[in-house]
N, C-alpha and C. Protein backbone atom coordinates (compact mmCIF):
# COMPACT_ATOMS: atom_id res chain seq x y z
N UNK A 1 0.82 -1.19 0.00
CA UNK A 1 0.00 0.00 0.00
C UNK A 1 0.86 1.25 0.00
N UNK A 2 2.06 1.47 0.74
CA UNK A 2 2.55 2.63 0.60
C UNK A 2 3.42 3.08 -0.50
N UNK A 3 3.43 1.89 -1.83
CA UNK A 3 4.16 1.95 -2.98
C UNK A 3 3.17 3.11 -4.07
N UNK A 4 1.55 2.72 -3.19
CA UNK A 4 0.54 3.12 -4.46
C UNK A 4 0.01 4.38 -3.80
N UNK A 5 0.02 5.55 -4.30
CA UNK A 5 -0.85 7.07 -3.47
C UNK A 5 -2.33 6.82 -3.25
N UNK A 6 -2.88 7.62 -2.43
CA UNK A 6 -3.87 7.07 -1.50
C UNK A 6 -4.86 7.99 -2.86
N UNK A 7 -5.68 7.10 -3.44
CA UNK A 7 -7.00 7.60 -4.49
C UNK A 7 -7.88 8.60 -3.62
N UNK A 8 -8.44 9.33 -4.27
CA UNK A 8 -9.19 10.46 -3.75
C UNK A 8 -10.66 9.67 -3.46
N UNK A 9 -11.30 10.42 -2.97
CA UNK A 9 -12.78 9.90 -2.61
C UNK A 9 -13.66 10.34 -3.86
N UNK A 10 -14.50 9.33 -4.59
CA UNK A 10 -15.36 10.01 -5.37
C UNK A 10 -16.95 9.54 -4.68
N UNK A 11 -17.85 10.62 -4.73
CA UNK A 11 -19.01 10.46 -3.77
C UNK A 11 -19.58 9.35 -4.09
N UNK A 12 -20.13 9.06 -3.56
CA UNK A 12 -20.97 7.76 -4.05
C UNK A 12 -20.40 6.58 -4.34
N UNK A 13 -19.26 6.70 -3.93
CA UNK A 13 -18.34 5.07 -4.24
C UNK A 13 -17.30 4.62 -3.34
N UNK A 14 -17.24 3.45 -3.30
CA UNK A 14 -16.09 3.08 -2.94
C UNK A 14 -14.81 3.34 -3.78
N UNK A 15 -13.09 3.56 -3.47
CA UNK A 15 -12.20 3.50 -4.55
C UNK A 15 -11.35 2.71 -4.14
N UNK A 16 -10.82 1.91 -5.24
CA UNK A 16 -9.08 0.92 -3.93
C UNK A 16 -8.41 0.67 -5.61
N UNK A 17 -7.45 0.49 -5.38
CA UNK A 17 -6.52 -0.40 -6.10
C UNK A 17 -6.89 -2.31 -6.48
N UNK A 18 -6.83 -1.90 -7.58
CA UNK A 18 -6.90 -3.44 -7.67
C UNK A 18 -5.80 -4.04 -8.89
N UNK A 19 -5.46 -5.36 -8.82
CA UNK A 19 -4.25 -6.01 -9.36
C UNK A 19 -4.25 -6.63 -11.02
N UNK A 20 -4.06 -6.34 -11.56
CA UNK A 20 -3.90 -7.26 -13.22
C UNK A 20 -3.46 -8.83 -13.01
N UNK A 21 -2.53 -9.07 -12.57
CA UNK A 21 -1.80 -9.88 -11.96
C UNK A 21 -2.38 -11.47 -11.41
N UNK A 22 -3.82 -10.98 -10.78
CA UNK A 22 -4.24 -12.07 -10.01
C UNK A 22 -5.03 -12.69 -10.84
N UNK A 23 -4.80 -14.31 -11.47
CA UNK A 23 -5.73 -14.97 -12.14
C UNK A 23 -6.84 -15.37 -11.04
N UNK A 24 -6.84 -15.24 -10.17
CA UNK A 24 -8.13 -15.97 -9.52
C UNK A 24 -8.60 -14.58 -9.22
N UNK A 25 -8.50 -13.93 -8.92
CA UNK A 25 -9.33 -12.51 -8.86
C UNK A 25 -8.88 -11.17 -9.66
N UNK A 26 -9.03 -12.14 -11.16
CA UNK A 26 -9.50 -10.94 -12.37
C UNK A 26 -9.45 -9.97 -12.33
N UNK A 27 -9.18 -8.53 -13.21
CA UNK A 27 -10.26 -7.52 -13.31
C UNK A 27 -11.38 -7.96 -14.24
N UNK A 28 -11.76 -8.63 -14.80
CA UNK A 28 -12.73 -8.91 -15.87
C UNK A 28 -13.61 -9.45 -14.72
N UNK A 29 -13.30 -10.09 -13.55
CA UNK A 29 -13.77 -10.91 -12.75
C UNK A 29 -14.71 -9.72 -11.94
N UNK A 30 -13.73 -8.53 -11.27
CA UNK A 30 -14.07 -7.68 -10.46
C UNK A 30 -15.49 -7.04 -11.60
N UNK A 31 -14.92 -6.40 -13.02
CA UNK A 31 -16.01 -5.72 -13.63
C UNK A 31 -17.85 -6.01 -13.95
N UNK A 32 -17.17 -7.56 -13.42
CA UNK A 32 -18.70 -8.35 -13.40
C UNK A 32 -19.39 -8.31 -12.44
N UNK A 33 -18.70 -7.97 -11.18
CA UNK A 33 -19.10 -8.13 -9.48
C UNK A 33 -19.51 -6.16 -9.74
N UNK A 34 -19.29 -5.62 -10.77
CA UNK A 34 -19.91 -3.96 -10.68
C UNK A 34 -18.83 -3.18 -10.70
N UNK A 35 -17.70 -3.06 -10.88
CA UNK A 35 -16.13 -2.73 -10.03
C UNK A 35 -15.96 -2.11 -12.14
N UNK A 36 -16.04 -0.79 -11.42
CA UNK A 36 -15.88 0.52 -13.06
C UNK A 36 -13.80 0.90 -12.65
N UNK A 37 -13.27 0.73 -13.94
CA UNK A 37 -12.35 1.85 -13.58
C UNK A 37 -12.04 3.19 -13.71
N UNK A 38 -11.29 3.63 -13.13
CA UNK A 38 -11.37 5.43 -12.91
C UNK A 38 -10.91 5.72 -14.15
N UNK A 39 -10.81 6.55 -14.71
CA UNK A 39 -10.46 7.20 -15.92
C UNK A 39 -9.76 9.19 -15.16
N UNK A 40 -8.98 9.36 -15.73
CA UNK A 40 -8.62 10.60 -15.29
C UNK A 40 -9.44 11.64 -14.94
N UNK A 41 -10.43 12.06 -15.74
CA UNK A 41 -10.99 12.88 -15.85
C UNK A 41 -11.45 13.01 -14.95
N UNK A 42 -11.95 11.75 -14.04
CA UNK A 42 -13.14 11.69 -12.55
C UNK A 42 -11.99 11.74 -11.28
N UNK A 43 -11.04 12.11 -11.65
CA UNK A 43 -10.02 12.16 -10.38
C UNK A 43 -8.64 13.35 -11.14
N UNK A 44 -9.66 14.92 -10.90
CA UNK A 44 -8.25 15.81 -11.51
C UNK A 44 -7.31 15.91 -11.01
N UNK A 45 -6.04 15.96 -11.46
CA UNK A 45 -4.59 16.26 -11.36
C UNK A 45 -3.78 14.44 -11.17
N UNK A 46 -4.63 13.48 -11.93
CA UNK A 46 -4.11 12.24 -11.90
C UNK A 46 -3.90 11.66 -13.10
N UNK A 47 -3.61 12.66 -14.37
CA UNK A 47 -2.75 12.45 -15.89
C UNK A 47 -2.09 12.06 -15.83
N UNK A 48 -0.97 11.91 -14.91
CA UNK A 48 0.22 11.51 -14.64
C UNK A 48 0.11 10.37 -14.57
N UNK A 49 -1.05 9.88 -13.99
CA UNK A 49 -1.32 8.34 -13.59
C UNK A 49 -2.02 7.35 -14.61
N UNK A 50 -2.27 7.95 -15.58
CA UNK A 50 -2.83 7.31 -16.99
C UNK A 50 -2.11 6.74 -17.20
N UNK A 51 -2.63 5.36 -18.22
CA UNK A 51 -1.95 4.04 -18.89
C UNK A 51 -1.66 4.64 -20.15
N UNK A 52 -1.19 4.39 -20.32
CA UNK A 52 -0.80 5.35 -22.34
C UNK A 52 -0.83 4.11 -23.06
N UNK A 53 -0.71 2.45 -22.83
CA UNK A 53 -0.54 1.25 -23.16
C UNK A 53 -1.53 0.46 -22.91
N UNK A 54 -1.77 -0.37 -23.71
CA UNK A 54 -2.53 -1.69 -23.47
C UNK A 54 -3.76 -1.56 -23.36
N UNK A 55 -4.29 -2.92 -22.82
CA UNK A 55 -5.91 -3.47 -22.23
C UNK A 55 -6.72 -2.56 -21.93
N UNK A 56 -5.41 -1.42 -21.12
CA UNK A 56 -6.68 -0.46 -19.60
C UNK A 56 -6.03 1.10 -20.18
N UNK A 57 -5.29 1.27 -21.62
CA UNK A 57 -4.94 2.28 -21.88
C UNK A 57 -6.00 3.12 -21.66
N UNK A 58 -5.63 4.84 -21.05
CA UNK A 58 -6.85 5.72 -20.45
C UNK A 58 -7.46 5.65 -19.18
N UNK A 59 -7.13 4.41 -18.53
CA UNK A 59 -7.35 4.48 -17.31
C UNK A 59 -6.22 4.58 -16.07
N UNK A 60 -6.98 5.44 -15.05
CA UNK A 60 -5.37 5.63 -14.03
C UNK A 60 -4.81 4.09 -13.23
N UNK A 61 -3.76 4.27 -13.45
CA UNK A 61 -2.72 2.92 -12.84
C UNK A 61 -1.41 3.07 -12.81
N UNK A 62 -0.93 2.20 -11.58
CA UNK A 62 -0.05 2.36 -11.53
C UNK A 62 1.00 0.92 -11.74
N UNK A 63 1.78 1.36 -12.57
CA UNK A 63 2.43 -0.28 -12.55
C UNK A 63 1.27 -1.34 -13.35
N UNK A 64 1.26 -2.39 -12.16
CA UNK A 64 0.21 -3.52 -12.77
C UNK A 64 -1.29 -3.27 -11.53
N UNK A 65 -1.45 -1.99 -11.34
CA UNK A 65 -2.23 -1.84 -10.30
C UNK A 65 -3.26 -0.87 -11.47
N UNK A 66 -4.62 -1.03 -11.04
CA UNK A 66 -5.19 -0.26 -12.00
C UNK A 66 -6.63 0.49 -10.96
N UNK A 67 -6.84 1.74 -10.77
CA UNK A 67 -7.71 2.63 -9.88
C UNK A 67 -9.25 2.29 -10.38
N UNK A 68 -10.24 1.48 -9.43
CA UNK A 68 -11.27 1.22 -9.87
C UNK A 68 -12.06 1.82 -8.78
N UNK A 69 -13.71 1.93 -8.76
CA UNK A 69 -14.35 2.54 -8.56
C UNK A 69 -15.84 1.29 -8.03
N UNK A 70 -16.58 1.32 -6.92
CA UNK A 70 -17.71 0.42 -6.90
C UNK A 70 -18.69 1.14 -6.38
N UNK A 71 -19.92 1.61 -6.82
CA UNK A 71 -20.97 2.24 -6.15
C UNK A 71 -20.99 1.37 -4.83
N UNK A 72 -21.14 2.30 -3.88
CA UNK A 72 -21.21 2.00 -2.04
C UNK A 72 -22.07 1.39 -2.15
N UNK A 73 -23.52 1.12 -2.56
CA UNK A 73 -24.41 0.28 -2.46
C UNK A 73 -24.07 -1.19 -2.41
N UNK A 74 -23.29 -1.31 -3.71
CA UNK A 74 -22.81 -2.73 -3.70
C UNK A 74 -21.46 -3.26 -3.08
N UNK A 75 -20.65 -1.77 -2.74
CA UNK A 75 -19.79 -2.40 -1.49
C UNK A 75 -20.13 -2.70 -0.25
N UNK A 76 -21.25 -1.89 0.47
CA UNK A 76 -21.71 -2.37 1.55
C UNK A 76 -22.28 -3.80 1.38
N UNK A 77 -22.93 -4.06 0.37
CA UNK A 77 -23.77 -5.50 0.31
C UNK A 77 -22.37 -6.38 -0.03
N UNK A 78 -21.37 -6.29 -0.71
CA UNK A 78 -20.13 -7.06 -0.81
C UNK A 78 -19.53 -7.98 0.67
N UNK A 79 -19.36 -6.34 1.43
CA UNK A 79 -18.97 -6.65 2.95
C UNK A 79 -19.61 -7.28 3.62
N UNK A 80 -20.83 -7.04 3.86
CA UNK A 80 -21.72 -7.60 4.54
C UNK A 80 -22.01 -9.20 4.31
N UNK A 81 -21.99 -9.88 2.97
CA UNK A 81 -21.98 -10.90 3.00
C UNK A 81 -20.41 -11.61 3.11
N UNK A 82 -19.69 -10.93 2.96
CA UNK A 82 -18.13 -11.72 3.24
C UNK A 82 -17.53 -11.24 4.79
N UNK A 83 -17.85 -10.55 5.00
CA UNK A 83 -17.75 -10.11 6.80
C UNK A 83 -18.60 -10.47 7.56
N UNK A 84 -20.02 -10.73 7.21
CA UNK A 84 -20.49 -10.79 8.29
C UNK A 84 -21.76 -11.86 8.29
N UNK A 85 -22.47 -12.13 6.92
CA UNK A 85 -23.60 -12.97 6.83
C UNK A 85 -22.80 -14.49 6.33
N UNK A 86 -21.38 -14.64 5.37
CA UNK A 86 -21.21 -15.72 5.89
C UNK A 86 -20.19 -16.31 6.78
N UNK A 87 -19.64 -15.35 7.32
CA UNK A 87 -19.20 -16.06 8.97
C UNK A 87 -20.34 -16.26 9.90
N UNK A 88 -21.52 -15.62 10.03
CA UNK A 88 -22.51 -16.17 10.94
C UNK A 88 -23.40 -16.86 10.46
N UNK A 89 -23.62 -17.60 8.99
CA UNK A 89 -23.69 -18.95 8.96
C UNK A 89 -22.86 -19.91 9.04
N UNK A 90 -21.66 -19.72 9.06
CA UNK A 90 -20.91 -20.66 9.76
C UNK A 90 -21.27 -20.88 11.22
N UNK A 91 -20.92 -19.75 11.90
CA UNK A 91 -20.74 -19.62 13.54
C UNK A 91 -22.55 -20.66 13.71
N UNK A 92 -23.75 -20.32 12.98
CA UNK A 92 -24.79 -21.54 13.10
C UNK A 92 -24.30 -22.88 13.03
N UNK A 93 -24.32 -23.02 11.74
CA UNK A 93 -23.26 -24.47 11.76
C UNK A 93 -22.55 -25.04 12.74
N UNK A 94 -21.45 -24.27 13.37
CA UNK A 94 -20.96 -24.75 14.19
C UNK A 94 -21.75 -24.85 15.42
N UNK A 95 -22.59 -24.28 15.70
CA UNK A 95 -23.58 -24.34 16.66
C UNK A 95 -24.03 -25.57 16.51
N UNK A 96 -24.68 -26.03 15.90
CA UNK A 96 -25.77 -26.73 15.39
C UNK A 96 -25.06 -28.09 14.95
N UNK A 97 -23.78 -27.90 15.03
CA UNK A 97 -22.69 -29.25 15.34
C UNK A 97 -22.68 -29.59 16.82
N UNK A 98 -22.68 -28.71 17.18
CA UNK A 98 -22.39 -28.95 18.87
C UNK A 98 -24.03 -29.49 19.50
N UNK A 99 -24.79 -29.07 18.96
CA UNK A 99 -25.81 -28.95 19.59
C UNK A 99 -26.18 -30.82 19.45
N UNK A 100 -26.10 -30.67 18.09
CA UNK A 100 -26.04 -32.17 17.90
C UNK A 100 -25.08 -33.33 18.52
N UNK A 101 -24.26 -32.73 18.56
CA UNK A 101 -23.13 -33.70 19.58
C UNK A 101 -23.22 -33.75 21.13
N UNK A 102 -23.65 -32.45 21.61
CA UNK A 102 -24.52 -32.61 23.07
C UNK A 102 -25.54 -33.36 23.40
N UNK A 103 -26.62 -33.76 21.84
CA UNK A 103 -27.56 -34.23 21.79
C UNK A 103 -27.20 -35.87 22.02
N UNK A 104 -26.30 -36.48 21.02
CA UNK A 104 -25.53 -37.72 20.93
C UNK A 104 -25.21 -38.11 22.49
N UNK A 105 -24.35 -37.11 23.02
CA UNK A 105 -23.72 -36.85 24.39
C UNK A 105 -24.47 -37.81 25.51
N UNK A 106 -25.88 -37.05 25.26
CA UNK A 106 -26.97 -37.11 26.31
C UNK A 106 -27.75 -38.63 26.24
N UNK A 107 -27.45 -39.18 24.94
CA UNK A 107 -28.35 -40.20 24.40
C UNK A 107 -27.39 -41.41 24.95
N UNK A 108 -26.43 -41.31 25.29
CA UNK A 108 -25.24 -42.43 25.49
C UNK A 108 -24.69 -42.41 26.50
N UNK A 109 -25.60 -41.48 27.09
CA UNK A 109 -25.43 -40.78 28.88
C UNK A 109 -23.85 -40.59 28.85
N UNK A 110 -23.27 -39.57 28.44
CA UNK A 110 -21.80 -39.18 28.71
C UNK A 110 -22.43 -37.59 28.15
N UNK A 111 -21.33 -36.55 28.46
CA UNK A 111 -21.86 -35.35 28.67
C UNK A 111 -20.67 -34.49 27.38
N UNK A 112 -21.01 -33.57 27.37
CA UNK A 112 -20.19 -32.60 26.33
C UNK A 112 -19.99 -31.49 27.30
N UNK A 113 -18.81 -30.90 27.39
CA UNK A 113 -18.58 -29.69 28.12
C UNK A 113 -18.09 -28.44 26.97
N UNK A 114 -19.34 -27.47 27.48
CA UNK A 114 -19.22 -26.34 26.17
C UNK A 114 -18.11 -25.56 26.84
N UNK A 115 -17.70 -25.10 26.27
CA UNK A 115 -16.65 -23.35 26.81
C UNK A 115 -17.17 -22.31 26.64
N UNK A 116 -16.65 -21.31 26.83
CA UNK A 116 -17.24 -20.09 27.39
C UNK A 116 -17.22 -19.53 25.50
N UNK A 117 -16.47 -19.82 24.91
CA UNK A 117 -16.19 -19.54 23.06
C UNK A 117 -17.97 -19.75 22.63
N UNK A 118 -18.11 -20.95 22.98
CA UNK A 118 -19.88 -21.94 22.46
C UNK A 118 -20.59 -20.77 22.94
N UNK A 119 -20.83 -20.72 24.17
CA UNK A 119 -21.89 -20.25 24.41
C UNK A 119 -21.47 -17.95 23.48
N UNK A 120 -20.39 -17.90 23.32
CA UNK A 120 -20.47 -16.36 23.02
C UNK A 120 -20.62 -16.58 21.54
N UNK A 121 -20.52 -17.49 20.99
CA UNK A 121 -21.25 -18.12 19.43
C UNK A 121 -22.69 -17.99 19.78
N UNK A 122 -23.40 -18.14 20.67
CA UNK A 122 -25.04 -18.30 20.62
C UNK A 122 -25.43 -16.62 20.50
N UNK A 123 -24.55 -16.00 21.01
CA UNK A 123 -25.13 -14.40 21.00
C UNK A 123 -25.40 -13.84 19.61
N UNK A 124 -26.17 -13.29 20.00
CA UNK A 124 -26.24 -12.55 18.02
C UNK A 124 -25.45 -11.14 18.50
N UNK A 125 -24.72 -11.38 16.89
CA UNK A 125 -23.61 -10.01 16.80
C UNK A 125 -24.60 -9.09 16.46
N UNK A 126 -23.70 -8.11 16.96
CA UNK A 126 -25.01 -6.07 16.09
C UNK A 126 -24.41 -6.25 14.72
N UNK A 127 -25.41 -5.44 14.43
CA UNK A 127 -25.63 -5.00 12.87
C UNK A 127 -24.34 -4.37 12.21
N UNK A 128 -23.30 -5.12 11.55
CA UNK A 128 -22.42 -4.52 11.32
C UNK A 128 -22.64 -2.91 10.02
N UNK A 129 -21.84 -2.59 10.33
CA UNK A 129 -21.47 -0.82 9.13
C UNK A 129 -19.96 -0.63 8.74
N UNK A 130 -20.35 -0.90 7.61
CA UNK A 130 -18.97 -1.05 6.95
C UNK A 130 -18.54 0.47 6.40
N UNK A 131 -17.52 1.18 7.20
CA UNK A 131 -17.58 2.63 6.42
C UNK A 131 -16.52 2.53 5.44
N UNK A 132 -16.25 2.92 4.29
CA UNK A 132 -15.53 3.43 3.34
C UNK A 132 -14.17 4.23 3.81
């Protein structure tokens, strides 16, 4: 991160750097998930940072790094399901393993001892907010 200058804020969006580089996470991959790239014009005094070459010629980048753009709508819904809706279907799952194995436990009269981890899995987390 401190190789690449920190992108300006454009309203209504998320901005980050993203990689050419990575075959398992594309940009063709990202542009499908909604993910626009910046073009100079929407970020003044960043000409300097234009591709003059190739694939993404016209758009700002640096190196093999190229400045993209995601309406906040669909970054919040991004986060939210990779931060937070599916780790707490897991954290069910794992519940619902245990619960069943306490259940087994009880049926064969031998006992399961939860930890204090189990039971702070049963709590429901708050409403996460993912800020930009």
């Amino acid at each position: 991160q401190s190789a690449l200058p920190d992108l300006p804020q454009i309203p209504g969006y998320h901005v980050c750097w993203l990689t050419t580089t990575n075959p398992r996470d594309s940009i063709q991959n990202r542009m499908r998930l909604g993910y626009e790239m910046i073009k100079p014009e929407e970020v003044p005094g960043w000409e300097y940072a234009t591709l003059k070459t190739g694939e993404y010629a016209g758009c700002v980048g640096v190196n093999e790094m190229l400045a993209a753009k995601l309406p906040s709508r669909l970054y919040q819904r991004f986060m939210r399901e990779t931060h937070h809706d599916a780790p707490l279907r897991e954290e069910e799952r794992m519940v619902g393993d245990n619960d069943s194995m306490a259940a087994n436990a009880r049926a064969s009269k031998t006992r399961l001892i939860e930890e204090e981890g189990m039971a702070e899995l049963r709590q429901a987390p708050p409403k996460p907010i993912f800020d930009d």
